[in-house]
N, C-alpha and C. Protein backbone atom coordinates (compact mmCIF):
# COMPACT_ATOMS: atom_id res chain seq x y z
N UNK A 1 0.86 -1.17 0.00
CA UNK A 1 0.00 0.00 0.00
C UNK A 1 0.91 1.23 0.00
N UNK A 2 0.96 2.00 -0.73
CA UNK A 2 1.09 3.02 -0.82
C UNK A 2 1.01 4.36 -0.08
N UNK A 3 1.53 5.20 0.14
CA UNK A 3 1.63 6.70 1.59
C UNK A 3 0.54 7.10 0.93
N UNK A 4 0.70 7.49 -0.42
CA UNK A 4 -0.66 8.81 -1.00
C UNK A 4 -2.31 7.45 -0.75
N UNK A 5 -2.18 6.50 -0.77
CA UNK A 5 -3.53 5.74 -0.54
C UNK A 5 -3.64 5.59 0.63
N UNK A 6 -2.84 5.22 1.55
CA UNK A 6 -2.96 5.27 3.22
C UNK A 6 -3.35 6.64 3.56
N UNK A 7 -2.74 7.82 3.16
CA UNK A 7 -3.57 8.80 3.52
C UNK A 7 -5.06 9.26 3.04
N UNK A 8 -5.07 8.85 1.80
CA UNK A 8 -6.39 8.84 1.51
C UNK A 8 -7.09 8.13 2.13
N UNK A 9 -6.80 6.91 2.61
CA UNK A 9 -7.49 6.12 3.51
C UNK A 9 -8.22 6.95 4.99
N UNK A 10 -6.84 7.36 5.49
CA UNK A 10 -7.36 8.11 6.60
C UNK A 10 -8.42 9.11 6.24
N UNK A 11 -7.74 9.85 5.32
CA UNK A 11 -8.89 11.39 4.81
C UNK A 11 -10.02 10.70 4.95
N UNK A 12 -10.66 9.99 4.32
CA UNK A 12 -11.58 9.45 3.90
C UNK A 12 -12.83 8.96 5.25
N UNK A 13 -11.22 7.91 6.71
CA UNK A 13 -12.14 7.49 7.63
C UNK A 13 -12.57 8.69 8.41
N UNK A 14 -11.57 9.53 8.03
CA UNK A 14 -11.97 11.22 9.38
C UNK A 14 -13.13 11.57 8.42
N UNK A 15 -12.90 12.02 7.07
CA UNK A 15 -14.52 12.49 6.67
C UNK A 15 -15.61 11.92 7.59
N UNK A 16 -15.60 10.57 6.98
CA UNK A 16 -17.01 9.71 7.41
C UNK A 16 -17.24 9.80 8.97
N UNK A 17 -15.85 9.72 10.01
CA UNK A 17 -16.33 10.13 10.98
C UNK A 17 -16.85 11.57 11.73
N UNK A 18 -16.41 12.40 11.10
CA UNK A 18 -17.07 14.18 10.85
C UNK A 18 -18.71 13.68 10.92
N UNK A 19 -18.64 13.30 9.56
CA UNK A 19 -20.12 12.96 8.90
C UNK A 19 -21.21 12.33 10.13
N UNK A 20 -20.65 11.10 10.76
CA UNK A 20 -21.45 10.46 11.46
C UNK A 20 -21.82 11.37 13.09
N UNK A 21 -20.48 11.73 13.24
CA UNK A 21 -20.43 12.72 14.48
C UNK A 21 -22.03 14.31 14.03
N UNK A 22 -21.60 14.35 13.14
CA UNK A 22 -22.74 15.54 12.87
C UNK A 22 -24.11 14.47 13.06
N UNK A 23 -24.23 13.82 12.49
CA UNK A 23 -25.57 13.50 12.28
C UNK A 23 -26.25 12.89 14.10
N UNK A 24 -24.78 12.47 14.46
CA UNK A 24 -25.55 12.14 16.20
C UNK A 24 -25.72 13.21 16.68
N UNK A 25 -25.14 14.22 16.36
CA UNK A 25 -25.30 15.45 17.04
C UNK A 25 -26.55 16.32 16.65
N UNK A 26 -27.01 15.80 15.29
CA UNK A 26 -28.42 16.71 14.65
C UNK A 26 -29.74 15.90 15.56
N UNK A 27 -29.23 14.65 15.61
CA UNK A 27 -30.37 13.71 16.04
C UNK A 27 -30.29 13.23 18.11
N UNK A 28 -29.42 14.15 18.64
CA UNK A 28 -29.01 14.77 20.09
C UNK A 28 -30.25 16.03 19.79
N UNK A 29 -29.93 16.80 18.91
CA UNK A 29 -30.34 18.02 19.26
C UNK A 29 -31.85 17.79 18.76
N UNK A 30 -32.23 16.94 18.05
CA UNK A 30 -33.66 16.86 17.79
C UNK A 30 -34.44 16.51 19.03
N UNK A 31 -33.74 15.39 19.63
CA UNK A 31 -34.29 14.79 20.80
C UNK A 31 -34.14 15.70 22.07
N UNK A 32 -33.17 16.73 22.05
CA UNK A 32 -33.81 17.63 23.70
C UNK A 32 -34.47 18.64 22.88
N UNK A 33 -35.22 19.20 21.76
CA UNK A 33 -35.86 19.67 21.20
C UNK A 33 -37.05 19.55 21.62
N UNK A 34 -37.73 17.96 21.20
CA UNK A 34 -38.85 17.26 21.62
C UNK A 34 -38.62 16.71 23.06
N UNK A 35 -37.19 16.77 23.83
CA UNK A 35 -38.21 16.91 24.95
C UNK A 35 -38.59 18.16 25.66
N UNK A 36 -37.94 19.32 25.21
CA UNK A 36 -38.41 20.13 25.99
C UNK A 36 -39.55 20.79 25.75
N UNK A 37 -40.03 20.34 24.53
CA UNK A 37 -41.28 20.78 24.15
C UNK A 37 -42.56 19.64 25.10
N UNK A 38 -42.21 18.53 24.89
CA UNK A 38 -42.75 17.61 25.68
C UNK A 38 -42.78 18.36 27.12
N UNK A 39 -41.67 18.79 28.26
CA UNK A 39 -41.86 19.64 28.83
C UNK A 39 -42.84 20.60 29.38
N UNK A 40 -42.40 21.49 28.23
CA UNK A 40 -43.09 22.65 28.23
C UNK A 40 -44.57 22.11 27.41
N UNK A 41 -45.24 21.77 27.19
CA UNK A 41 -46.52 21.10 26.84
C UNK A 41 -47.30 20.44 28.44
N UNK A 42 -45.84 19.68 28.58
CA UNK A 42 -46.78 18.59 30.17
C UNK A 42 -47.15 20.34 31.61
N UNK A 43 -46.12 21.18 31.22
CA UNK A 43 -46.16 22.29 32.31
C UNK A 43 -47.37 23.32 31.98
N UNK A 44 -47.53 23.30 30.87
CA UNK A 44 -48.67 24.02 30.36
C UNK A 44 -49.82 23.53 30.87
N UNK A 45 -50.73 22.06 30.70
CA UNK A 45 -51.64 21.15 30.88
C UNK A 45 -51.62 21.14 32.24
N UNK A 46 -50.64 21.22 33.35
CA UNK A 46 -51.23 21.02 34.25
C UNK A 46 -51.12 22.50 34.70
N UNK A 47 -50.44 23.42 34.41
CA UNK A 47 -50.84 25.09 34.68
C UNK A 47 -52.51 25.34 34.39
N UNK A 48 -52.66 24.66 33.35
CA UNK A 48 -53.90 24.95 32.88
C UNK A 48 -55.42 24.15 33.89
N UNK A 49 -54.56 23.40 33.67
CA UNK A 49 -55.51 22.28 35.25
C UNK A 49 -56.07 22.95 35.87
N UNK A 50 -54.95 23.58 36.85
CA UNK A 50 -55.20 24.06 38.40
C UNK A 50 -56.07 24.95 37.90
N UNK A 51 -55.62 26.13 37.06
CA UNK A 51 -57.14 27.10 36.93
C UNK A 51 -58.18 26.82 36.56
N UNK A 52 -58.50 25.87 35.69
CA UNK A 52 -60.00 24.96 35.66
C UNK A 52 -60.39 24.40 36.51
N UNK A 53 -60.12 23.88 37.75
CA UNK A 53 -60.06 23.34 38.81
C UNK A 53 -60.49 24.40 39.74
N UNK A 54 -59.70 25.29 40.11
CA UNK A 54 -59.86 26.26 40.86
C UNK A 54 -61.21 27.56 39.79
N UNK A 55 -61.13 27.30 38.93
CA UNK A 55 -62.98 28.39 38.38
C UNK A 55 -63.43 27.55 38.84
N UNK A 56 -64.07 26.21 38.26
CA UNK A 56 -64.77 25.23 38.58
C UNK A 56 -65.59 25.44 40.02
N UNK A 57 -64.36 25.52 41.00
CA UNK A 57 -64.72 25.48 42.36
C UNK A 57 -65.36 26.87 42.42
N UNK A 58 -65.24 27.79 42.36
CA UNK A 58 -65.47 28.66 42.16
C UNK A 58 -67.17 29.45 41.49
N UNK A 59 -67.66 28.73 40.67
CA UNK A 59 -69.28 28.31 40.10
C UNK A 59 -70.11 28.31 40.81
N UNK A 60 -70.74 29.23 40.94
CA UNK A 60 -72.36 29.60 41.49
C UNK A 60 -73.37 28.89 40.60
N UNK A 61 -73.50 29.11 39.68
CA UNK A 61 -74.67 28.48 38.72
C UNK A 61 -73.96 27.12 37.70
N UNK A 62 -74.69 26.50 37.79
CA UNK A 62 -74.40 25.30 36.97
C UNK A 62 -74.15 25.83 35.23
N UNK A 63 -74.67 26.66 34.71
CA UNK A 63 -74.62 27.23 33.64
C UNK A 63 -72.89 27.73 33.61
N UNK A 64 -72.84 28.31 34.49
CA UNK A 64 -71.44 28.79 34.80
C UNK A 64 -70.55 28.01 34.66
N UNK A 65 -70.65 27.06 35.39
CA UNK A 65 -69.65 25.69 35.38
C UNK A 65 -69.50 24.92 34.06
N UNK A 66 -70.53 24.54 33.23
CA UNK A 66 -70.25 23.80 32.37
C UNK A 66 -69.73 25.16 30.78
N UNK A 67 -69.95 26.61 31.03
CA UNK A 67 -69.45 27.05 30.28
C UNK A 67 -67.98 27.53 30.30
N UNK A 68 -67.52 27.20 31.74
CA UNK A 68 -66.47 27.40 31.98
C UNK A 68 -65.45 26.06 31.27
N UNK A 69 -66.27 24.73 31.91
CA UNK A 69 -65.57 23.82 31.41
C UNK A 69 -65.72 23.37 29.43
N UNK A 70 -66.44 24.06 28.83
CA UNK A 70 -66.47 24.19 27.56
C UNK A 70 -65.23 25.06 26.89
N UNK A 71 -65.24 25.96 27.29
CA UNK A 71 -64.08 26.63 27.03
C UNK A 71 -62.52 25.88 26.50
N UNK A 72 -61.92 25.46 27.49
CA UNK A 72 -60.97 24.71 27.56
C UNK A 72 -60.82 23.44 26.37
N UNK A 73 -61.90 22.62 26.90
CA UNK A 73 -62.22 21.58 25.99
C UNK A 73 -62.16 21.78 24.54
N UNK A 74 -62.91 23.11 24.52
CA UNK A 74 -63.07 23.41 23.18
C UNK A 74 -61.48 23.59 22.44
N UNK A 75 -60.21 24.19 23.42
CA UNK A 75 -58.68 24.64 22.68
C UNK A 75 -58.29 23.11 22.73
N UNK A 76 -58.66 22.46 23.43
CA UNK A 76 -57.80 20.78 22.84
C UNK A 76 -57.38 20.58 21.63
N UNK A 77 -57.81 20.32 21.11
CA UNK A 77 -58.13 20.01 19.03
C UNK A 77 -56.77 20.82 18.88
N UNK A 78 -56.94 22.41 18.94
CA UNK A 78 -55.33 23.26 18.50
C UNK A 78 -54.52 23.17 19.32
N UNK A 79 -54.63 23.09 20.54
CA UNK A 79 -53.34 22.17 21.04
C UNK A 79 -52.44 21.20 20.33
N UNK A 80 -53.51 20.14 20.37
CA UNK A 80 -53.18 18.91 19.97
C UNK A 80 -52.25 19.41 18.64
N UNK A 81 -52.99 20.32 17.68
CA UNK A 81 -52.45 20.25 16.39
C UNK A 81 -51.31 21.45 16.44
N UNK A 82 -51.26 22.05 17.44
CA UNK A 82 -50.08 22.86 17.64
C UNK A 82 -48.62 22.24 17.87
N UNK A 83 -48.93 21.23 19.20
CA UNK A 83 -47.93 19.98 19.22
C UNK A 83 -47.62 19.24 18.30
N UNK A 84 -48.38 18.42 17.55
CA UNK A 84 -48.09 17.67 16.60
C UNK A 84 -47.20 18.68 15.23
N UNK A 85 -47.90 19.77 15.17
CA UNK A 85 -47.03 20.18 14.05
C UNK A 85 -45.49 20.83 14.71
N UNK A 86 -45.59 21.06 16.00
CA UNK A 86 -43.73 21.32 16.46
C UNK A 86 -43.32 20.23 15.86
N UNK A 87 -43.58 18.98 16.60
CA UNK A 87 -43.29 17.82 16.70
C UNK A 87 -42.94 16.97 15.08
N UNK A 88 -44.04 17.54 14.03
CA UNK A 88 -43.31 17.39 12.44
C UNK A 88 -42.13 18.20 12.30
N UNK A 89 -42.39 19.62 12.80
CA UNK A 89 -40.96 20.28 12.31
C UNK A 89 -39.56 19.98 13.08
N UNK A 90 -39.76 19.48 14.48
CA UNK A 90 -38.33 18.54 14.34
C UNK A 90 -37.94 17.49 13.70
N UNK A 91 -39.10 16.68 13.48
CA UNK A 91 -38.57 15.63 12.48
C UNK A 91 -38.61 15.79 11.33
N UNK A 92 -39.06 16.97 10.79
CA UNK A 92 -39.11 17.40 9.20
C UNK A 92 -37.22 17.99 9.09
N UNK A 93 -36.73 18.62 10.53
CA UNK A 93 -35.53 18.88 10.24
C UNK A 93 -34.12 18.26 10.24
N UNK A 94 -34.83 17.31 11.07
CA UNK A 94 -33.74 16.17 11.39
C UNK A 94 -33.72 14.97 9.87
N UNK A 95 -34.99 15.02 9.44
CA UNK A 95 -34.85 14.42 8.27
C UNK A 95 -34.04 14.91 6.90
N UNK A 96 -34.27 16.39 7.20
CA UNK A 96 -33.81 17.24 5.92
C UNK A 96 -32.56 16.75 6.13
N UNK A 97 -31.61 16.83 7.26
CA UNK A 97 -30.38 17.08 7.94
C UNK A 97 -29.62 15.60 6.70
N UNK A 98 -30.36 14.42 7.59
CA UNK A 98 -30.34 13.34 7.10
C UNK A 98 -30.05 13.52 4.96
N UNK A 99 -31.26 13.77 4.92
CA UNK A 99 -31.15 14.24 3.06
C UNK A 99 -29.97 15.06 2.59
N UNK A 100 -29.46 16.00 3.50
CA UNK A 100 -28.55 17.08 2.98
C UNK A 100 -27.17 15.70 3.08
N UNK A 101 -26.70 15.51 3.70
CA UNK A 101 -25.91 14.35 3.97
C UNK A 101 -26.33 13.17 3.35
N UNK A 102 -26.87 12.63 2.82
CA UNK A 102 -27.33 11.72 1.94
C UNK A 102 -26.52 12.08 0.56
N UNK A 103 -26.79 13.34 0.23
CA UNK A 103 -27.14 13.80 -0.97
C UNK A 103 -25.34 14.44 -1.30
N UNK A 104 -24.72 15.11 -0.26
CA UNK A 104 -23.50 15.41 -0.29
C UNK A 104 -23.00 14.35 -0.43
N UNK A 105 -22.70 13.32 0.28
CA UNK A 105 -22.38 11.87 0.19
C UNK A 105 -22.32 11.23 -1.12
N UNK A 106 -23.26 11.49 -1.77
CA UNK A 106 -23.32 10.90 -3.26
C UNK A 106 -22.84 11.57 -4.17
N UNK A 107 -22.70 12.74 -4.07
CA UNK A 107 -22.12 13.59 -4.60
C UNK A 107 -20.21 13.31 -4.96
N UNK A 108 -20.06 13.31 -3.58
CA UNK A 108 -18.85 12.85 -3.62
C UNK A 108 -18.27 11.39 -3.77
N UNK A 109 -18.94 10.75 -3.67
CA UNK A 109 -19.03 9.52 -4.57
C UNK A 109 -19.03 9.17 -6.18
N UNK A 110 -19.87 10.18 -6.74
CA UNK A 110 -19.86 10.58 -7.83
C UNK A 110 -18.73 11.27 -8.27
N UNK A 111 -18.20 12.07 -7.95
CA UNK A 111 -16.99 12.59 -8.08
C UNK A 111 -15.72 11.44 -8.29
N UNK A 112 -15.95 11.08 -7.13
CA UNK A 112 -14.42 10.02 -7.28
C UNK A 112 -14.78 9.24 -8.19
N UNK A 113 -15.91 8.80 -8.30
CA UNK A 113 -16.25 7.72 -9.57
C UNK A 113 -15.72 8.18 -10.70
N UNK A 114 -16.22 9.64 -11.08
CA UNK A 114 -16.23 10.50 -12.33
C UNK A 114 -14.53 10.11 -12.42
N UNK A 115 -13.48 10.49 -11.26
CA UNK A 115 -12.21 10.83 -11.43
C UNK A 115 -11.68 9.20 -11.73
N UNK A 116 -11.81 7.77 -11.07
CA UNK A 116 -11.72 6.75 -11.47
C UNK A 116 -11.95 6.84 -12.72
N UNK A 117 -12.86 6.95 -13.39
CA UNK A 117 -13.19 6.88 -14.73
C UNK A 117 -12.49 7.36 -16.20
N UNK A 118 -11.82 8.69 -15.69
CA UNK A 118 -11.12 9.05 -15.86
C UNK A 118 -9.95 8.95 -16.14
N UNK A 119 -9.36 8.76 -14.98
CA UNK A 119 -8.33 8.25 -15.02
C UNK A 119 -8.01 6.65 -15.87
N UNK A 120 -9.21 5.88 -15.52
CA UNK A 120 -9.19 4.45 -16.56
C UNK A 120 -9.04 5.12 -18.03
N UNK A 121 -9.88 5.73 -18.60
CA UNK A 121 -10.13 6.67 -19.26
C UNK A 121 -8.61 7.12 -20.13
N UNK A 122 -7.92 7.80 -19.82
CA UNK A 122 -6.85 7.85 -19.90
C UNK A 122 -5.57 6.92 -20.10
N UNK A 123 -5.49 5.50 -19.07
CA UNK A 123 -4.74 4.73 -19.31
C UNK A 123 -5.30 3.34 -20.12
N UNK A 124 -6.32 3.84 -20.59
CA UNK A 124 -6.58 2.47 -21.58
C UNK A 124 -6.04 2.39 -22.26
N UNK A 125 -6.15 1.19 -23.04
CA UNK A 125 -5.47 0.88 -24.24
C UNK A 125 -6.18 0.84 -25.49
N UNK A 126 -5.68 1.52 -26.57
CA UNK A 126 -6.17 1.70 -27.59
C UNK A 126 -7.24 1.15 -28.31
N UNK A 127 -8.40 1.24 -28.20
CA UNK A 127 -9.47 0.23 -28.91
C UNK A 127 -10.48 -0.11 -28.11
N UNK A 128 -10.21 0.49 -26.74
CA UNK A 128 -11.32 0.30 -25.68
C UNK A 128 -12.16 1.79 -25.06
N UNK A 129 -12.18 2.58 -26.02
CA UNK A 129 -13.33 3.72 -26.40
C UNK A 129 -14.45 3.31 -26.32
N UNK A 130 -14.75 2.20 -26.84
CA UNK A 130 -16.32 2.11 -26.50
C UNK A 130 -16.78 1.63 -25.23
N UNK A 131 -15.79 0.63 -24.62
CA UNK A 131 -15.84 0.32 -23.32
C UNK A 131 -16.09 1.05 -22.19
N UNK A 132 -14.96 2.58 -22.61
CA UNK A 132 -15.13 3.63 -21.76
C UNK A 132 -16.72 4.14 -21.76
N UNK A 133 -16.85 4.24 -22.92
CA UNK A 133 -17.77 5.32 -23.32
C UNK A 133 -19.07 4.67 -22.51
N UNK A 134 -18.99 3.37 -22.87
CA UNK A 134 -20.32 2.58 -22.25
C UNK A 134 -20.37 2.59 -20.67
N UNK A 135 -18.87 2.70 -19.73
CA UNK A 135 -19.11 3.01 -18.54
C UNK A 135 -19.39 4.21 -18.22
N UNK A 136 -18.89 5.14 -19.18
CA UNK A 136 -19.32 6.66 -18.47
C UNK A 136 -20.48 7.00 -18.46
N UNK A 137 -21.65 6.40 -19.43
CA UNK A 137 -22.76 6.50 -20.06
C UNK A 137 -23.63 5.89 -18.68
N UNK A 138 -22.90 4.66 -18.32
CA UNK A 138 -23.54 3.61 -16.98
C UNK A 138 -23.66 4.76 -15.74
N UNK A 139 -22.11 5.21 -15.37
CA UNK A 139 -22.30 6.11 -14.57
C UNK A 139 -23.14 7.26 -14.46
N UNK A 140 -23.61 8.01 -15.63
CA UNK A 140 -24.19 8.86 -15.90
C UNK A 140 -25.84 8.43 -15.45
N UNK A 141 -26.49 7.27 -16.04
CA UNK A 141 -27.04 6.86 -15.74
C UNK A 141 -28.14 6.45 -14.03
N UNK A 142 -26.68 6.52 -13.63
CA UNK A 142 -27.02 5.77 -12.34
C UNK A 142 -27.13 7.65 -11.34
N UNK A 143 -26.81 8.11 -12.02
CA UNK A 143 -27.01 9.39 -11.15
C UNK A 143 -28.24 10.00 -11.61
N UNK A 144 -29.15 9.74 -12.68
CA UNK A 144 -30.36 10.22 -12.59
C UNK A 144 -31.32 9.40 -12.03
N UNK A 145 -31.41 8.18 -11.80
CA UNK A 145 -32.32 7.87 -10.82
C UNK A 145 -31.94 8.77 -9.01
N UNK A 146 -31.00 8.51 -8.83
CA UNK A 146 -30.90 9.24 -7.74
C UNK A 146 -31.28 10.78 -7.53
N UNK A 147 -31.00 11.62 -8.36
CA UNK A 147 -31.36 12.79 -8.60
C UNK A 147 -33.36 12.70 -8.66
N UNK A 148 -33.98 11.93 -9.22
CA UNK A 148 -35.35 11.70 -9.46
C UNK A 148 -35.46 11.61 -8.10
N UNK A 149 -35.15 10.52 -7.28
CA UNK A 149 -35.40 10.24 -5.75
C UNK A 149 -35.12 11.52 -5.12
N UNK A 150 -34.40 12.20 -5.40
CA UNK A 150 -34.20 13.11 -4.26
C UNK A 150 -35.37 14.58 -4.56
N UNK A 151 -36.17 14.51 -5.74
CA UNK A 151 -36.72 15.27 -6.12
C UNK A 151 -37.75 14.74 -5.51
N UNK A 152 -38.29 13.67 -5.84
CA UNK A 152 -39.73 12.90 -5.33
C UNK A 152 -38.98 13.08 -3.61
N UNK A 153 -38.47 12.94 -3.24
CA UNK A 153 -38.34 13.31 -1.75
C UNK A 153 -39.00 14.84 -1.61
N UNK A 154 -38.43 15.54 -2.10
CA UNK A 154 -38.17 16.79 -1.87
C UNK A 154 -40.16 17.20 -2.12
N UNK A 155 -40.63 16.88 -3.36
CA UNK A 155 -42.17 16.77 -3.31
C UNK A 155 -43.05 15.79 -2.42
N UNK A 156 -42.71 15.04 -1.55
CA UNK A 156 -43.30 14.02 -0.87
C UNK A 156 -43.21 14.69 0.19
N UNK A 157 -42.26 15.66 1.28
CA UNK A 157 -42.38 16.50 1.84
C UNK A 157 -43.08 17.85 1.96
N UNK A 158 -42.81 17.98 0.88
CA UNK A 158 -43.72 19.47 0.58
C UNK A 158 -45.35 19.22 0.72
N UNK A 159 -46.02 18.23 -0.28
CA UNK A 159 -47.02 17.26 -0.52
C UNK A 159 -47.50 16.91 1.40
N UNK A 160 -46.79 16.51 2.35
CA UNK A 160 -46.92 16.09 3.37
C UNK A 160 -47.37 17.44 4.35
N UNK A 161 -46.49 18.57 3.99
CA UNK A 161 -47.01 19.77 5.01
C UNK A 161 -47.87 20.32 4.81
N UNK A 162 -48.01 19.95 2.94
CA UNK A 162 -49.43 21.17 2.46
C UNK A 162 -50.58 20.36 2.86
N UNK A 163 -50.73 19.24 3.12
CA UNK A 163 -51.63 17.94 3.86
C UNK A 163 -51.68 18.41 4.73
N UNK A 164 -50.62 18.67 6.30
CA UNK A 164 -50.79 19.16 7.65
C UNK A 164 -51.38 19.98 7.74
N UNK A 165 -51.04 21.02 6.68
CA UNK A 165 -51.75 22.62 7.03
C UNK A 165 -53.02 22.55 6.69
N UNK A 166 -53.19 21.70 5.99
CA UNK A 166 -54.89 21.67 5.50
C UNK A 166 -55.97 20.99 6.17
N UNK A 167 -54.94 20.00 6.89
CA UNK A 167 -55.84 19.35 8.43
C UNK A 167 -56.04 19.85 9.23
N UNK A 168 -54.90 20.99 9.63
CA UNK A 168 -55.15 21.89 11.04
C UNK A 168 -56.01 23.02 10.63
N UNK A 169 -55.89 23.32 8.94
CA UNK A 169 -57.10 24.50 9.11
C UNK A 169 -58.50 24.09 8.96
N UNK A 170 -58.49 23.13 8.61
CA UNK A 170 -59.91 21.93 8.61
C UNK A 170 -60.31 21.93 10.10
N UNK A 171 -59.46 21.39 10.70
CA UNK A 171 -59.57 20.86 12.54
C UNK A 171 -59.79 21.97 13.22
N UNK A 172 -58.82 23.28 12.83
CA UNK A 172 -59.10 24.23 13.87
C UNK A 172 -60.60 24.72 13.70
N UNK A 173 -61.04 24.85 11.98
CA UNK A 173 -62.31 25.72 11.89
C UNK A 173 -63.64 24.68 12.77
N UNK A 174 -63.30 23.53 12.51
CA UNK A 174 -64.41 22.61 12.96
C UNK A 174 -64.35 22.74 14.66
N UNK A 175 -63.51 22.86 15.08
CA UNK A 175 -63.43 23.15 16.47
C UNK A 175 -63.50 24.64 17.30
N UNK A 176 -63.09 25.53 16.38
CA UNK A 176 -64.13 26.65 16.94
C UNK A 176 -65.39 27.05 16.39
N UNK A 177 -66.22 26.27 15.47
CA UNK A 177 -67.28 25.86 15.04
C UNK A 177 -68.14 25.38 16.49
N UNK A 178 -67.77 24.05 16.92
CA UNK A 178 -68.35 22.91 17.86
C UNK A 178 -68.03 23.97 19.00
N UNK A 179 -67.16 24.68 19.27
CA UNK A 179 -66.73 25.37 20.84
C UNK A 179 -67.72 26.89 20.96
N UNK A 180 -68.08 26.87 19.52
CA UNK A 180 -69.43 28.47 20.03
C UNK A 180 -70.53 27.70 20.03
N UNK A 181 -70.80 26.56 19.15
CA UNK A 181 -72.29 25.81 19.81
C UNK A 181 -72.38 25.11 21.07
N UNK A 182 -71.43 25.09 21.80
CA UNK A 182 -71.26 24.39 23.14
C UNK A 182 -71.26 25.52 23.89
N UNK A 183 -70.87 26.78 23.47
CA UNK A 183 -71.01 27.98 24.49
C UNK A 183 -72.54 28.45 24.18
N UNK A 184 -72.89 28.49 23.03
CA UNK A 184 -74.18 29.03 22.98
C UNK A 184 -75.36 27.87 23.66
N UNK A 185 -74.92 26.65 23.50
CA UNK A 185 -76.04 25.88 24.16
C UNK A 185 -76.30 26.00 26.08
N UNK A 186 -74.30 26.21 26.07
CA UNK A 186 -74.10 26.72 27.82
C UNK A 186 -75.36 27.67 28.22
N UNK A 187 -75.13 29.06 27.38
CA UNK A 187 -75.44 29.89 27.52
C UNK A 187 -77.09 30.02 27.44
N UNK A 188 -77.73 29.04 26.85
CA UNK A 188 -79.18 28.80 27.00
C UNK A 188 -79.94 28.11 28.03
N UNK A 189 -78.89 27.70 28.95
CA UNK A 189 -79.18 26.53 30.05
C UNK A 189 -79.57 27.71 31.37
């Protein structure tokens, strides 16, 4: 083995370990992300408790009470869909993270391929032009399916949030829909 390939060797294992080190570190930081949102969600719910708890107690008229407890009930639904969509956008970013590194990765794969090729390319022997030509053509090849995948990624995401947003504005309208007929029915009692 050779000094200039042993060092390439190394170059190569420090890249990949750079590479892997980032990605534990994107997918570290996703996870105290979601939990501190988890957190701050569980501190909210029961902040929110005690003062439903404490109006509740508080209720002179039964009308009172159950419009008090309508209220609340009624923000569940955007909660819920407030959390859940944090909760896509860390994993929408930790995924991207994932894709960006995917995609660099192949890149440079492609590259050295291109330069292998090349270089064969160069030291062939006379009469094996078409040989070349038919691998460069292979290689060429093999990088537009990947390029397609990373596009259909790239629309399968997009496709996925314009879905979210259209559930939560679906969910939210239907739920402050149901939360003024539950106050107005309160309010007739």
């Amino acid at each position: 083995m050779s000094l200039s390939t042993a060092e390439q060797i190394a170059s190569a294992q420090k890249a990949n370990l750079a590479t892997l080190l980032g990605l534990v570190t994107k997918v570290t930081d996703g996870v105290a992300k979601l939990t501190e949102l988890n957190l701050e969600t569980t501190r909210s719910v029961l902040t929110e408790m005690q003062d439903n708890v404490l109006k509740a107690l508080s209720a002179k008229e039964p009308a009172e009470w159950i419009g008090q407890q309508a209220a609340p009930a009624a923000l569940i639904p955007e909660r819920v869909q407030s959390y859940s969509r944090q909760v896509f956008e860390i994993a929408s970013e930790m995924q991207a993270e994932f894709a960006r590194v995917a995609q660099a990765q192949f890149e440079v794969y492609s590259r050295r391929t291109q330069t292998l090729v090349d270089g064969v390319a160069k030291s062939a022997p006379a009469g094996s032009e078409a040989a070349v030509a038919a691998w460069k053509s292979a290689m060429k090849a093999t990088d537009t399916p990947v390029d397609t995948l990373r596009k259909s990624y790239q629309q399968v995401a997009q496709v996925r949030e314009s879905n979210l947003n259209a559930m939560t504005d679906a969910a939210s309208r239907l739920t402050r829909h149901s939360a003024a007929e539950q106050l107005s029915a309160a309010a007739k009692r």
